[in-house]
Protein backbone atom coordinates (compact mmCIF):
# COMPACT_ATOMS: atom_id res chain seq x y z
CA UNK A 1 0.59 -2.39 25.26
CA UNK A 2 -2.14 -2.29 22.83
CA UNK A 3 -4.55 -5.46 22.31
CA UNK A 4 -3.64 -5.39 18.52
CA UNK A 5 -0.05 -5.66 19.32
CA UNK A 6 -0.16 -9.02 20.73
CA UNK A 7 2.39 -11.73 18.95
CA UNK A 8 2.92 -8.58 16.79
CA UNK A 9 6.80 -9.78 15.94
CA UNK A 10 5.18 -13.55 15.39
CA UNK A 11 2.77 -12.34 12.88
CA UNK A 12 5.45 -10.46 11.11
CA UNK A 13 7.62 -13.14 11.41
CA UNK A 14 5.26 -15.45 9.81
CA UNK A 15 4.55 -13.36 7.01
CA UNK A 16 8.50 -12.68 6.19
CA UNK A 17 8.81 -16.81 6.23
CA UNK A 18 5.97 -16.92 3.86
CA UNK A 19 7.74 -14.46 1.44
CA UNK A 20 10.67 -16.58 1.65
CA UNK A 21 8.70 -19.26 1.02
CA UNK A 22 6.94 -17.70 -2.27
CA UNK A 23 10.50 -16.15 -3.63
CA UNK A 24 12.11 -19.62 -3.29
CA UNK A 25 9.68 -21.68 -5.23
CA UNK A 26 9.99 -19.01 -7.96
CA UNK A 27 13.62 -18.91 -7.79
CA UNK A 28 14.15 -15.45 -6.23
CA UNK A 29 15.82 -13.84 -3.52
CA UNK A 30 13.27 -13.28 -0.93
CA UNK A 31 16.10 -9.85 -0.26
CA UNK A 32 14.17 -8.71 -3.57
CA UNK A 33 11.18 -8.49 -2.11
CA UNK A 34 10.10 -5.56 0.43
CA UNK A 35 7.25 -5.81 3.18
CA UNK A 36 5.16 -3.01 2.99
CA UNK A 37 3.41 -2.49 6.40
CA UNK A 38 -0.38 -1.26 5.77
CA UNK A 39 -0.68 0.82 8.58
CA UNK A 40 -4.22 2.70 8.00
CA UNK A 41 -6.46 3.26 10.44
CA UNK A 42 -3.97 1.69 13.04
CA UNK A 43 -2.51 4.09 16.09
CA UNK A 44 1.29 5.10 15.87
CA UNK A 45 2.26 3.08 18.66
CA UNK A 46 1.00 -0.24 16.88
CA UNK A 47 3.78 1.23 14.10
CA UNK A 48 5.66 1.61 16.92
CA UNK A 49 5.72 -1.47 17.73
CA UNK A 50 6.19 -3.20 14.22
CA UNK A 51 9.14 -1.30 13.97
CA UNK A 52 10.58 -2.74 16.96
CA UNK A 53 10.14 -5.89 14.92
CA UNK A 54 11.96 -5.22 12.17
CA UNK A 55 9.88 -2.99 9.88
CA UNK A 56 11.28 -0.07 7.90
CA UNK A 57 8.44 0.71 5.48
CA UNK A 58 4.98 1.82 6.16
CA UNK A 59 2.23 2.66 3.39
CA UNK A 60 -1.00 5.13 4.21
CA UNK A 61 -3.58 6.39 2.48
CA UNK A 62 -5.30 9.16 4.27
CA UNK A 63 -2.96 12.23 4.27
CA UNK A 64 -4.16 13.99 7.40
CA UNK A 65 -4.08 10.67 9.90
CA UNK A 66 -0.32 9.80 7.67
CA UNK A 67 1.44 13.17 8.84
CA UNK A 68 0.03 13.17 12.36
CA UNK A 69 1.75 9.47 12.89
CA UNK A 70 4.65 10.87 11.11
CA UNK A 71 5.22 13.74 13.95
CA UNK A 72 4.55 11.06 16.47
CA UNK A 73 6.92 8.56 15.01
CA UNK A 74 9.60 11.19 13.94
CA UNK A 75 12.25 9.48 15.53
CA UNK A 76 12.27 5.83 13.72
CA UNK A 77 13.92 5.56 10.31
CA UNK A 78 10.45 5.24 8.32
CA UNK A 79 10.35 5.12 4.74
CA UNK A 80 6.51 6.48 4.61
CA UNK A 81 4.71 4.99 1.39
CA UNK A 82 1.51 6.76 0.21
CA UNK A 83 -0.92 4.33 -1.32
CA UNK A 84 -4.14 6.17 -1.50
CA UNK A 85 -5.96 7.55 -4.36
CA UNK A 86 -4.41 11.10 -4.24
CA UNK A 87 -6.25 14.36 -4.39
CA UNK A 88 -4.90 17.39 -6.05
CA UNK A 89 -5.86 19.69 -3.22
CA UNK A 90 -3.58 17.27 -1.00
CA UNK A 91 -0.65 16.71 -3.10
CA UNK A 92 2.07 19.03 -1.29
CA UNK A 93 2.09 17.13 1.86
CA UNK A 94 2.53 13.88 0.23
CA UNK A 95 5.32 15.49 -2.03
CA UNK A 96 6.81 17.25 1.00
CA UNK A 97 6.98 14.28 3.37
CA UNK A 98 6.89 10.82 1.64
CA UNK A 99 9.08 8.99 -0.62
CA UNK A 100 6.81 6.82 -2.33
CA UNK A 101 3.65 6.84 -3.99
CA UNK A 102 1.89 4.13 -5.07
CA UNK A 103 -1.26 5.11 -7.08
CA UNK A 104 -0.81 7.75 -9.32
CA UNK A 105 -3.06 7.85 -11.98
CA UNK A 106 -3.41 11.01 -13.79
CA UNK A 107 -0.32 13.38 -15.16
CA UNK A 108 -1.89 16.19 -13.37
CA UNK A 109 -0.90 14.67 -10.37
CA UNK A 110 2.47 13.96 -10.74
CA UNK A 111 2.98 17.68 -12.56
CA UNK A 112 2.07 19.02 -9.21
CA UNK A 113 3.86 16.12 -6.89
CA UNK A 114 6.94 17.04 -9.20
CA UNK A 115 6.67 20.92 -8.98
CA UNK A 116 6.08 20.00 -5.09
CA UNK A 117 9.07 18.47 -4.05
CA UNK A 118 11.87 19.85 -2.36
CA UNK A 119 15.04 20.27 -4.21
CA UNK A 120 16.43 19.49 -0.86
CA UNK A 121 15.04 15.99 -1.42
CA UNK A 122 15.74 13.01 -3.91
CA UNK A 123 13.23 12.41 -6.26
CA UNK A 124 10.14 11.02 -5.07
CA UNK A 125 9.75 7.15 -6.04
CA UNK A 126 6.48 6.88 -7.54
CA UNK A 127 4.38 3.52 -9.38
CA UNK A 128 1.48 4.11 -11.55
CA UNK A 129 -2.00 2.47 -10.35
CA UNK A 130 -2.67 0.14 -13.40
CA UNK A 131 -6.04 -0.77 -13.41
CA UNK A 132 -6.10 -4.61 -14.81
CA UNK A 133 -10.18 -5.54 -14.52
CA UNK A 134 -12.03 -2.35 -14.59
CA UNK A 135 -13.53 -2.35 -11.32
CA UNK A 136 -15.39 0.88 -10.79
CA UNK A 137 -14.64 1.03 -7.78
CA UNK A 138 -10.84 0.98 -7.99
CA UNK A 139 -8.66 3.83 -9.27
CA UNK A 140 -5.98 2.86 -12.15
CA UNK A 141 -5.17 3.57 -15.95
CA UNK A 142 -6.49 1.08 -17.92
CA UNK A 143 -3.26 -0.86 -19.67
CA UNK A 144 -3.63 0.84 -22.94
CA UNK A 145 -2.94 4.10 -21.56
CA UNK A 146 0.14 3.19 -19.44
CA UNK A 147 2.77 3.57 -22.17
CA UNK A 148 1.74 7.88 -22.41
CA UNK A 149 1.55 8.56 -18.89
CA UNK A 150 4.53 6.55 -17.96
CA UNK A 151 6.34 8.41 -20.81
CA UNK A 152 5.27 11.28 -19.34
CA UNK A 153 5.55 11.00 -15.88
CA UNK A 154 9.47 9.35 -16.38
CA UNK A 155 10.05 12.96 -18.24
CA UNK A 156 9.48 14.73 -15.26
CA UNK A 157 12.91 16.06 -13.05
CA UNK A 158 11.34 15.68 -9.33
CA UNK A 159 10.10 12.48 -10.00
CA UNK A 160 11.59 9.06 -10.02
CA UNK A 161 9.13 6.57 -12.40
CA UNK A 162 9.83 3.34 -10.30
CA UNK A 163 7.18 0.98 -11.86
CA UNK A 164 3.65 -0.20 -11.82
CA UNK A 165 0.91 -1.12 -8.66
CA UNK A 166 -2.34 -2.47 -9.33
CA UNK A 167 -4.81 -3.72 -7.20
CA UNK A 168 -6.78 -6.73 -8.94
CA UNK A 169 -10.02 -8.33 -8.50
CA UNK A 170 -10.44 -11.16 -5.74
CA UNK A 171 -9.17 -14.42 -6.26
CA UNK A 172 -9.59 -17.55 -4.36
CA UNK A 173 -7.64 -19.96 -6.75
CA UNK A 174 -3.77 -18.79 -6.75
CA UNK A 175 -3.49 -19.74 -9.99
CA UNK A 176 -6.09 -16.89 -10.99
CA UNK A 177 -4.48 -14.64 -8.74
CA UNK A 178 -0.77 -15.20 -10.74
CA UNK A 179 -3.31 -14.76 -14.15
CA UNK A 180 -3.66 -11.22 -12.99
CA UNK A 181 0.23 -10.41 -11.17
CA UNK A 182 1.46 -11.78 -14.82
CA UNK A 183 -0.60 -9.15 -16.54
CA UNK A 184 1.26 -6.27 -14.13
CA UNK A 185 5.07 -7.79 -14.84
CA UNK A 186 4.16 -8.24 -18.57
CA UNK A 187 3.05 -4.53 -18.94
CA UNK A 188 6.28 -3.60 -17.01
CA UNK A 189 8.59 -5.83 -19.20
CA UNK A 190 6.77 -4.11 -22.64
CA UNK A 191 7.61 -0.39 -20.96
CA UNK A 192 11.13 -1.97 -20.05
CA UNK A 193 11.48 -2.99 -23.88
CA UNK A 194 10.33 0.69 -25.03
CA UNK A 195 12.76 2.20 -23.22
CA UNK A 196 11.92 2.35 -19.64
CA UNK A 197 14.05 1.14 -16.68
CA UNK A 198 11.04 0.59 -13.72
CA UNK A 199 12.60 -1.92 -11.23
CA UNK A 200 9.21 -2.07 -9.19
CA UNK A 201 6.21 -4.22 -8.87
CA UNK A 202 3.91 -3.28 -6.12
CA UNK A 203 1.53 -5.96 -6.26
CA UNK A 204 -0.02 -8.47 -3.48
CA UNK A 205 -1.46 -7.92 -0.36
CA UNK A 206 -2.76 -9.89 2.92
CA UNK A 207 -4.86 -12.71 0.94
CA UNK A 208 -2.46 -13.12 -2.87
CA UNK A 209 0.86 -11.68 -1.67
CA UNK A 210 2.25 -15.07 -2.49
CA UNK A 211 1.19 -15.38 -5.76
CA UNK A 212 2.17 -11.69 -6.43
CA UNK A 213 5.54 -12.52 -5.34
CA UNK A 214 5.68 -15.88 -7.29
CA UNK A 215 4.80 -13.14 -10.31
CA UNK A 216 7.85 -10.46 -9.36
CA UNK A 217 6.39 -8.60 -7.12
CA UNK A 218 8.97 -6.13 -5.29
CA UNK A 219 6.64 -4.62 -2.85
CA UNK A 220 3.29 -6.53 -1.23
CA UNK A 221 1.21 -4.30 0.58
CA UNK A 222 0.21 -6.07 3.82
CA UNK A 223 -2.07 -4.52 6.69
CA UNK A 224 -4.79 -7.05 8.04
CA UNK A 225 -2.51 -10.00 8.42
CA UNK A 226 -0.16 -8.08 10.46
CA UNK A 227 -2.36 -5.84 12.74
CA UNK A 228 -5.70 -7.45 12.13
CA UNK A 229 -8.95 -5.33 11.38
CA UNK A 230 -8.44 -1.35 11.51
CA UNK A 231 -9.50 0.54 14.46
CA UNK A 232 -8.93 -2.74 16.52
């Protein structure tokens, strides 16, 4: 058994118990709330291994190293997440073989993810990558430009417009880290009031996932905490 996967299903544990925690003290049903395992840089069998502890749902971000994990782990029932900036010269694979994606950020993108996926398949789930305090170095659509790509990308047949992810600055003080979830939920709530029906917040991850949940957060992205540092 690998080193990393040591008090694997106690780490997980301890995460899901903190989510229940979080969803309690903001009066929701931790049920609501879905663990997202960040499994980047990590070898199948650590997956493997998580999903012998209960986890369904695994986010990636590199397409090559995603599909070679996917052959390996072919026979668990995965729901793969991608949560990468995507490429255009990469966009089949991920329309072909996943059933979420997390950061789009351009309708370029999701015109080829749509005219990508399989009839044979339901629509793919996709969020759009809001980008809340332009950070260069983070992809995302700053808020004012949400409204016309989510328009678009909802009007779209292959594609199912699920709601919005971001990825905000670092915050020590939770109460700045809810400052920033609160921005996400209120953009979602505005598109909700236009006319939109997104059900999805994927917000939070190893260090604020309890202030992203305390927010309405549906998925937190979580790698570090459960498998410690990639490559390990």
């Amino acid at each position: 058994m690998l080193r990393s996967s040591q008090n694997l299903p106690e780490r997980i544990d301890a995460r899901r118990a903190r989510m229940a925690a979080a969803a309690a003290s903001a009066g929701r049903n931790v049920d609501s709330v879905t663990l997202l395992a960040v499994s980047k840089g990590q070898p199948a069998e650590l997956i493997r291994a998580a999903a012998a502890a209960g986890v369904t749902d695994i986010g990636e971000s590199y397409v090559a190293e995603a599909l070679a994990k996917m052959e390996t782990l072919a026979d668990l029932p995965l729901t793969w997440h991608f949560i990468g900036r995507l490429q255009a010269n990469k966009t089949r694979p991920v329309a072909e073989r996943f059933a979420w994606v997390h950061g789009l950020d351009r309708l370029k993108i999701a015109e080829r993810l749509c005219a990508q996926r399989p009839y044979h398949a339901p629509a793919l789930n996709v969020c759009i990558q809001v980008s809340l305090g332009d950070e260069a170095s983070k992809g995302g659509v700053p808020s004012p430009e949400v409204p016309a790509l989510a328009a678009a990308v909802a009007a779209l047949p292959r594609l199912a417009l699920r709601g919005l992810m971001c990825i905000p600055p670092e915050e020590a003080d939770p109460a700045r880290q809810r400052g920033w979830f609160a921005r996400l939920r209120t953009l979602r709530d505005s598109l909700n009031a236009a006319g939109l029906r997104l059900d999805a917040l994927s917000m939070g991850m190893s260090g604020d996932f309890e202030a992203a949940i305390q927010e309405g957060a549906t998925l937190v992205r979580i790698g570090t905490a459960l498998f410690g540092p990639r490559g390990s």
